[in-house]
N, C-alpha and C. Protein backbone atom coordinates (compact mmCIF):
# COMPACT_ATOMS: atom_id res chain seq x y z
N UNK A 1 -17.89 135.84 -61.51
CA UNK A 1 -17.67 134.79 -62.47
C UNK A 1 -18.98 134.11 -62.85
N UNK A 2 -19.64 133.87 -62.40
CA UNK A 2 -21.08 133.37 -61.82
C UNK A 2 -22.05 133.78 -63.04
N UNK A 3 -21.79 135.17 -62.49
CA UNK A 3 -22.78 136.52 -63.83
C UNK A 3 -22.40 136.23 -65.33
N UNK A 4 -20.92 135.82 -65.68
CA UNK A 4 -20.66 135.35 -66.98
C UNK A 4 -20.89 134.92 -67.39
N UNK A 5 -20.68 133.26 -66.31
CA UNK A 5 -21.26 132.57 -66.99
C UNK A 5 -22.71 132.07 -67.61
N UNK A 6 -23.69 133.02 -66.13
CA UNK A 6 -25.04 132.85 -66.75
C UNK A 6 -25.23 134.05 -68.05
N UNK A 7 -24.35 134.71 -68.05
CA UNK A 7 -24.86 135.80 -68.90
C UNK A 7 -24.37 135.04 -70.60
N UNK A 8 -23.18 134.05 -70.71
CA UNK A 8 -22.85 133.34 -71.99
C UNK A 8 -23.69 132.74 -72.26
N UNK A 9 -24.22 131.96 -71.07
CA UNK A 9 -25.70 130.84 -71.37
C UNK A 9 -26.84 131.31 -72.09
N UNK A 10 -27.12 132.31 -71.50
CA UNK A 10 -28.00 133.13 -72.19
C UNK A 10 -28.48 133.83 -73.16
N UNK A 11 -27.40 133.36 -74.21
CA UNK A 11 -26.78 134.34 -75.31
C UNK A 11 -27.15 133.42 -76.35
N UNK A 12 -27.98 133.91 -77.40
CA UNK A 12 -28.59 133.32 -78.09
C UNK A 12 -27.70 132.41 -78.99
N UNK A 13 -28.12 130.96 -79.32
CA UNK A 13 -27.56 130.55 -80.11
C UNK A 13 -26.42 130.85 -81.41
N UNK A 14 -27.07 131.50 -81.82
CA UNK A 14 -26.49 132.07 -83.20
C UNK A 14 -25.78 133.14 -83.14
N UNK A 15 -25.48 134.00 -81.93
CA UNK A 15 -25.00 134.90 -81.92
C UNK A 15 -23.26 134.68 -81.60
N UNK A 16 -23.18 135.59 -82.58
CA UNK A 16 -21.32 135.66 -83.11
C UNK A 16 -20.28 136.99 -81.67
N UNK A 17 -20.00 136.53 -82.25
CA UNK A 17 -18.89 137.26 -81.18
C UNK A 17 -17.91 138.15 -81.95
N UNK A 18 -17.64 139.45 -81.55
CA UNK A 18 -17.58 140.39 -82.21
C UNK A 18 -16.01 140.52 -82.73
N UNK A 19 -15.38 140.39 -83.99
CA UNK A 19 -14.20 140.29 -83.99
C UNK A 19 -13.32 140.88 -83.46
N UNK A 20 -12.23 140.46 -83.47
CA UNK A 20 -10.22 140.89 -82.78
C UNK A 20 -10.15 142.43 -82.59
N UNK A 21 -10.56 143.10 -84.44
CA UNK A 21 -10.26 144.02 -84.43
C UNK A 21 -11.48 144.79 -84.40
N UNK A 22 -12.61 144.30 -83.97
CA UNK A 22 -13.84 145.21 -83.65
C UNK A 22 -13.36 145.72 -82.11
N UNK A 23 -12.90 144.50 -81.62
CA UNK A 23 -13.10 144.34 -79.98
C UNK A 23 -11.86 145.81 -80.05
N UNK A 24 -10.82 145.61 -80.32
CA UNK A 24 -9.62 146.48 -80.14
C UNK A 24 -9.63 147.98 -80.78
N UNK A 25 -10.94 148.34 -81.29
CA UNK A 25 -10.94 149.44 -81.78
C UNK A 25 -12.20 150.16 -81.33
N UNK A 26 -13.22 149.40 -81.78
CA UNK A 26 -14.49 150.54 -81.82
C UNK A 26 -15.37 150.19 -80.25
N UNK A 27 -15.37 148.92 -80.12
CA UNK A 27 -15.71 148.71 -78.53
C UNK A 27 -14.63 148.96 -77.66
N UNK A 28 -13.48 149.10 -78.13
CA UNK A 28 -12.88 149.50 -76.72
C UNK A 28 -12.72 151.27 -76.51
N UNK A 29 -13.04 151.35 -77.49
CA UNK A 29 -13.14 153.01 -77.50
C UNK A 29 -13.86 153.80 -77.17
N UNK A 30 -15.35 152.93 -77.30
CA UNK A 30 -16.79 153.13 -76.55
C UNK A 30 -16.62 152.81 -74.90
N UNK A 31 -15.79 151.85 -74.96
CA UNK A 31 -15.69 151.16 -73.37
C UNK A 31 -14.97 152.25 -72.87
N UNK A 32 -13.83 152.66 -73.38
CA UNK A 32 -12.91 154.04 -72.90
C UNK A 32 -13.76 155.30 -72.38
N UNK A 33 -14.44 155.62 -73.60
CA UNK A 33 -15.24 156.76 -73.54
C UNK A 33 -16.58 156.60 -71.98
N UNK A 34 -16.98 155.57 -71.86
CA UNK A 34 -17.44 155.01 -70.98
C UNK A 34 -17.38 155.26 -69.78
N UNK A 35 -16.33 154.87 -69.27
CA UNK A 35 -15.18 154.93 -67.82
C UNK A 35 -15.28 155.83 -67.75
N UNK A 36 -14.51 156.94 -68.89
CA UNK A 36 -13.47 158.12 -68.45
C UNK A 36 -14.77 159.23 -68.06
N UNK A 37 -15.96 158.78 -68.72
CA UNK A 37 -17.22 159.51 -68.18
C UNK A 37 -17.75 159.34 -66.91
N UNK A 38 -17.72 157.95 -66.49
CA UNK A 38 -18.31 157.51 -65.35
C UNK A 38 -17.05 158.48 -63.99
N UNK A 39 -15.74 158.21 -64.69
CA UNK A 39 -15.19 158.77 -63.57
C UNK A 39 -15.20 160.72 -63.35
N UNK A 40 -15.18 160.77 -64.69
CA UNK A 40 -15.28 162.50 -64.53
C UNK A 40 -16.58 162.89 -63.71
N UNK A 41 -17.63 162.09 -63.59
CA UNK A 41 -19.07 162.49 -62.64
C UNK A 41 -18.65 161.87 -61.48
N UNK A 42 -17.78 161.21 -60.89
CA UNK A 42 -17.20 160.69 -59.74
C UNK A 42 -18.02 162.18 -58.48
N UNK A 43 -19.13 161.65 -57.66
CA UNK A 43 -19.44 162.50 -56.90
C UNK A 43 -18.58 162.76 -55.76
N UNK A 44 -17.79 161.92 -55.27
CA UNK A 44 -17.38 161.79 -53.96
C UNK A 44 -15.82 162.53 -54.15
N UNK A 45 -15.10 163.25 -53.22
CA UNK A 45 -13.85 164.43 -53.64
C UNK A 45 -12.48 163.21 -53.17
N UNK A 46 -12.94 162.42 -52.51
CA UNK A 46 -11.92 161.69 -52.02
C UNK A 46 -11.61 160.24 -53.10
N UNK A 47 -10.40 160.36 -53.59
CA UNK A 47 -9.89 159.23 -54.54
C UNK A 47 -8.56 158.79 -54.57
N UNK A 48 -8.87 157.33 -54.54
CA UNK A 48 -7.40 156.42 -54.30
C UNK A 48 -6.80 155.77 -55.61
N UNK A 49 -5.59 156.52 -55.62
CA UNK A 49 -4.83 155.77 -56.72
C UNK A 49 -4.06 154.25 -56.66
N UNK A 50 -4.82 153.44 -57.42
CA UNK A 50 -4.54 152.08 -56.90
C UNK A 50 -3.52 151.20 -58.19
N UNK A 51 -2.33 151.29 -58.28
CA UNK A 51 -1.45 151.12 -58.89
C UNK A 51 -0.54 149.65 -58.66
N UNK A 52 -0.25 148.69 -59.69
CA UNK A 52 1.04 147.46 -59.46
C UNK A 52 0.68 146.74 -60.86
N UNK A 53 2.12 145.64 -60.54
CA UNK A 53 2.31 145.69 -61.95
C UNK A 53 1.86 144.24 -61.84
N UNK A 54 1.85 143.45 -63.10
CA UNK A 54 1.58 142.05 -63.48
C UNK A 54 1.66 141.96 -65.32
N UNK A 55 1.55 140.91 -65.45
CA UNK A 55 2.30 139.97 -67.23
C UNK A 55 0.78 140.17 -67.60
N UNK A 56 1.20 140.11 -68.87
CA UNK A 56 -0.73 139.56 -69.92
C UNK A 56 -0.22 138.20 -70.21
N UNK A 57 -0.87 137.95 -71.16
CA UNK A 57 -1.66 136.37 -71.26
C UNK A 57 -0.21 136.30 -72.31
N UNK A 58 0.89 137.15 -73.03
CA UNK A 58 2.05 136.76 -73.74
C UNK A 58 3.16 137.28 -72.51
N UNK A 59 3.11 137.57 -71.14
CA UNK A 59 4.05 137.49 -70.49
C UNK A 59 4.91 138.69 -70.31
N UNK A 60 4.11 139.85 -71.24
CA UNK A 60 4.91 140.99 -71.31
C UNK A 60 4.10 142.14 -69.66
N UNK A 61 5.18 142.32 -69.16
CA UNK A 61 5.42 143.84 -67.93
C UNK A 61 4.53 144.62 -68.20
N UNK A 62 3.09 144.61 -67.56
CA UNK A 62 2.58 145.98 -67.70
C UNK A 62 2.42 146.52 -65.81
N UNK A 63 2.35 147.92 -66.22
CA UNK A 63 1.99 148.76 -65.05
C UNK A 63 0.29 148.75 -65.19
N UNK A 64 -0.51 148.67 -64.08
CA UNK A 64 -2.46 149.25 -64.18
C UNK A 64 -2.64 150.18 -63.44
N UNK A 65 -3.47 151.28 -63.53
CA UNK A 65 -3.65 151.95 -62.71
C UNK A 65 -5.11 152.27 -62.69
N UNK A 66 -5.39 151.46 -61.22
CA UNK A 66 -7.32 151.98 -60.77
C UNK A 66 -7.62 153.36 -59.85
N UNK A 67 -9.00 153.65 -60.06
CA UNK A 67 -9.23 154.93 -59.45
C UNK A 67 -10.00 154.13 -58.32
N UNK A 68 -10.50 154.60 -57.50
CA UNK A 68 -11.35 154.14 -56.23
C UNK A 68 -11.82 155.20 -55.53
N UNK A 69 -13.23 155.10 -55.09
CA UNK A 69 -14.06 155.67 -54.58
C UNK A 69 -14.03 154.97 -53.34
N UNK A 70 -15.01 155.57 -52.38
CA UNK A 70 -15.45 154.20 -50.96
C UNK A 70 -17.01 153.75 -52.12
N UNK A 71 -17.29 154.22 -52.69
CA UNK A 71 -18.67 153.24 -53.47
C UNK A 71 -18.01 152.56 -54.59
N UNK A 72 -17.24 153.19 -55.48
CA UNK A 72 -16.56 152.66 -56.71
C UNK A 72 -15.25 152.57 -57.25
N UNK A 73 -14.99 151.87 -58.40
CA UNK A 73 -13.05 151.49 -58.14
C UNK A 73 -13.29 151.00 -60.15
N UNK A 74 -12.73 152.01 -60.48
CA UNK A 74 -12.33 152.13 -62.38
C UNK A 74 -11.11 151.71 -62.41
N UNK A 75 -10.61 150.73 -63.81
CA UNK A 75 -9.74 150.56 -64.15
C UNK A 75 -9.42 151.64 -64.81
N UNK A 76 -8.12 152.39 -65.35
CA UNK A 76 -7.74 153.60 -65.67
C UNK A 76 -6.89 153.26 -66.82
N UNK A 77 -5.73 152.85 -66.55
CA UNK A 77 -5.07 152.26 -67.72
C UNK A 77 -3.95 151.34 -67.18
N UNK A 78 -3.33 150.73 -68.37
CA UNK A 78 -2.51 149.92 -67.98
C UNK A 78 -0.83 150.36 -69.21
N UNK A 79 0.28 150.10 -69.30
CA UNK A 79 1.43 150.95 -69.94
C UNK A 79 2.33 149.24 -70.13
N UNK A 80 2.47 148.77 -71.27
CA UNK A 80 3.68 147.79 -71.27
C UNK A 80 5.18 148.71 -70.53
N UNK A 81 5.37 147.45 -70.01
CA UNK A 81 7.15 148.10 -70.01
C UNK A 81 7.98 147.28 -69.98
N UNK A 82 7.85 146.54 -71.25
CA UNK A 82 8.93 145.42 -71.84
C UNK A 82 10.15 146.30 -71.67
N UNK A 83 11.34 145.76 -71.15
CA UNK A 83 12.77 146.24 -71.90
C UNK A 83 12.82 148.08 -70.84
N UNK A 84 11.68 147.78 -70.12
CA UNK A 84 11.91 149.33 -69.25
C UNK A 84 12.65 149.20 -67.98
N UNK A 85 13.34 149.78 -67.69
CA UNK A 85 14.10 149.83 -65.74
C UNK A 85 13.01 150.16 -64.63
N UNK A 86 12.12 149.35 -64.16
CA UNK A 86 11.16 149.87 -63.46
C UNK A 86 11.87 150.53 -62.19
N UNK A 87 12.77 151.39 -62.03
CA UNK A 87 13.41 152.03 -60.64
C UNK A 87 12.32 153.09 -60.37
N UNK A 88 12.71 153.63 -59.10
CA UNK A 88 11.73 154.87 -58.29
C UNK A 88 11.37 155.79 -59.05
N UNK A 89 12.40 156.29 -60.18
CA UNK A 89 12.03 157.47 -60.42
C UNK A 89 11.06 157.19 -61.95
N UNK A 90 11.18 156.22 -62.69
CA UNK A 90 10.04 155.49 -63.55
C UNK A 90 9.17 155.70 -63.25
N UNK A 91 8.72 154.95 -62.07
CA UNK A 91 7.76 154.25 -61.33
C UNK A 91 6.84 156.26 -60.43
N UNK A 92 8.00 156.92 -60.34
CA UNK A 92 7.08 158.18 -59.44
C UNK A 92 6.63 158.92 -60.75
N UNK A 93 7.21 158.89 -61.85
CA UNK A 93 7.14 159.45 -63.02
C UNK A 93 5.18 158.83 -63.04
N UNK A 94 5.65 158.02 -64.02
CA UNK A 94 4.25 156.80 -64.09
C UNK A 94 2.84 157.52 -62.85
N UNK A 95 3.76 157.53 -61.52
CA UNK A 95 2.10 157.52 -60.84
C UNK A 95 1.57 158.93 -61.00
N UNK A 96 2.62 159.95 -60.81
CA UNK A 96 2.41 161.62 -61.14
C UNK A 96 1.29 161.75 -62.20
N UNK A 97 1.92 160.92 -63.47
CA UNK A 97 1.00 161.59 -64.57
C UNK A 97 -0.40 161.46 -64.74
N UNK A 98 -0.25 159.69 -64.45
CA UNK A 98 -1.82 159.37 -64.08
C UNK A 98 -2.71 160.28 -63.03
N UNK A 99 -1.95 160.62 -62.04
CA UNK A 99 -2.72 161.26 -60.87
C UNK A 99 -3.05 162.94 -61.84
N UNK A 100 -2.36 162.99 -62.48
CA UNK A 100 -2.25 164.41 -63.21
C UNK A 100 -3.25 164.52 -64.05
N UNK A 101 -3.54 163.37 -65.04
CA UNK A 101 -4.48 163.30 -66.16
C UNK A 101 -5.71 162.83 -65.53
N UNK A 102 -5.76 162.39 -64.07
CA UNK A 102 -7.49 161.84 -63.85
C UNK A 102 -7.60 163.39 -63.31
N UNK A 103 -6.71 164.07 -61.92
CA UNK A 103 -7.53 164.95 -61.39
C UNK A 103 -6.63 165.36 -59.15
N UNK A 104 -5.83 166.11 -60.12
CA UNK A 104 -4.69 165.89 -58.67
C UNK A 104 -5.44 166.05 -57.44
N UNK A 105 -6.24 167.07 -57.67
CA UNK A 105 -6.97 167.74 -56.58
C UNK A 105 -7.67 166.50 -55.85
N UNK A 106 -8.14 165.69 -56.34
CA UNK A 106 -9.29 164.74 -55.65
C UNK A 106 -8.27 163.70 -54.99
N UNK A 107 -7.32 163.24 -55.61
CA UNK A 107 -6.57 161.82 -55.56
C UNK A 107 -5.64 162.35 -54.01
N UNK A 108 -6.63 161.10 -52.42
CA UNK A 108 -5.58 161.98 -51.56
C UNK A 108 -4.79 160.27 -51.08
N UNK A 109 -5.05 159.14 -51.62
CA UNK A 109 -3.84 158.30 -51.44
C UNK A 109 -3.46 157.35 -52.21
N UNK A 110 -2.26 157.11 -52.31
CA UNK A 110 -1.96 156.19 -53.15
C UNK A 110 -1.55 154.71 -52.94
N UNK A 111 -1.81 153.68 -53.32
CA UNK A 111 -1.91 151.99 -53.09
C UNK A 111 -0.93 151.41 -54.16
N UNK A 112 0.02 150.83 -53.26
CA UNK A 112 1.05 150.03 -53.81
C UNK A 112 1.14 149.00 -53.69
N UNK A 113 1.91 148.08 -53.99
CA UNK A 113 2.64 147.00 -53.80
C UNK A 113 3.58 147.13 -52.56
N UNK A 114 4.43 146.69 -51.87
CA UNK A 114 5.89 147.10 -51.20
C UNK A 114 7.30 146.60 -51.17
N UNK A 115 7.30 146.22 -52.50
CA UNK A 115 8.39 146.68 -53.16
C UNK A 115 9.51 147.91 -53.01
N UNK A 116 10.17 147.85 -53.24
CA UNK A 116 11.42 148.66 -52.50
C UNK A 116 11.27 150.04 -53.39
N UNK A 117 11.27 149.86 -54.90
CA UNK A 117 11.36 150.60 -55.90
C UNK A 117 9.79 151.58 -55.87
N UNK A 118 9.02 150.69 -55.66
CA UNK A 118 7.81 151.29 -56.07
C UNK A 118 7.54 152.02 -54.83
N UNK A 119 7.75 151.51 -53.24
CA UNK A 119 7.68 152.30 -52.17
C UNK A 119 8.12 153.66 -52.16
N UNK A 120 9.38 153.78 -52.85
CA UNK A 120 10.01 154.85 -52.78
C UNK A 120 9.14 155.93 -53.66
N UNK A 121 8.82 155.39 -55.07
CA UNK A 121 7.86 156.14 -55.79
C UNK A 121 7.04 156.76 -55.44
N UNK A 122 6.02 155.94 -54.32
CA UNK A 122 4.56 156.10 -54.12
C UNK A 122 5.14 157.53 -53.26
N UNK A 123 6.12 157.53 -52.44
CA UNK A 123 6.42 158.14 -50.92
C UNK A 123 6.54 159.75 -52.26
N UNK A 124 7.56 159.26 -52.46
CA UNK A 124 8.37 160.71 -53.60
C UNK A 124 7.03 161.22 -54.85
N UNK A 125 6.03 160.31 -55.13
CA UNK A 125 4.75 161.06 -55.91
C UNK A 125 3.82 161.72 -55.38
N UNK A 126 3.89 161.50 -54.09
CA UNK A 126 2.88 161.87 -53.31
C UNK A 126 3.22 163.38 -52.41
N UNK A 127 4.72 163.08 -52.30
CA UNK A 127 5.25 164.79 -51.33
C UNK A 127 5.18 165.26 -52.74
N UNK A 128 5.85 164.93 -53.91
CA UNK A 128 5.77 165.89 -54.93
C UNK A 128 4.21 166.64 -55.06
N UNK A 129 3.19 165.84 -55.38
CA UNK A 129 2.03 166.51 -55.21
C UNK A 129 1.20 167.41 -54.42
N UNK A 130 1.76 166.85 -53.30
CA UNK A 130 1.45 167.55 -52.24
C UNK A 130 2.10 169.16 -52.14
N UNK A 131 3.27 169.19 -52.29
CA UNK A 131 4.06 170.46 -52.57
C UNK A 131 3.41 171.29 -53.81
N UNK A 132 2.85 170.67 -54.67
CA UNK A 132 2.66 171.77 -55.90
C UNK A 132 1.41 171.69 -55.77
């Protein structure tokens, strides 16, 4: 928090701040492109899928899902699920794919919440993977 704030201080007078739909399109797409690089050079074979849910700033259900290294830990993505049934099989659905689209082979545990629903997920995404 610290770094922010010296880093706002620091920021020249006159300088504007980049609009709504700059931020939501072309920097976050650079920021995307970013990550998904930093993690594809991920040196280390061992990776933790670090998954739970929480509201945004209008209160709507999202799922996040981080990658983790023992040196480093990427945010990956996050999925609204206004109006969704978050039960086990959602929820094992959800962690499968992510684990599927970063890189099954590397990802050997997964981090939950313990929650009843999501326990069951993590348990049932993880023999699934393990089996195939």
């Amino acid at each position: 928090f610290k770094l922010m704030v010296d880093t706002i201080r620091a920021a020249p007078l006159n300088y504007k701040l980049p609009s709504r739909e700059a931020v939501s399109s072309d920097i976050l797409d650079r920021s995307y492109d970013q990550i998904k690089s930093k993690i594809d050079k991920l040196e280390d074979d061992a990776v933790t899928l670090q998954t739970d849910g929480w509201r945004d700033t209008q209160r709507r259900p999202l799922l996040n899902v981080l990658f983790g290294t023992v040196s480093k830990t990427f945010y990956y993505t996050s999925k609204e699920t206004l109006g969704i049934s978050k039960t086990a099989d959602y929820l094992e659905d959800f962690i499968c794919s992510s684990i599927k689209e970063f890189d099954a082979s590397k990802v050997y545990q997964v981090i939950t919440d313990n929650a009843s629903a999501v326990s069951k997920a993590r348990d049932k995404s993880f023999q699934k993977l393990t089996l195939t």
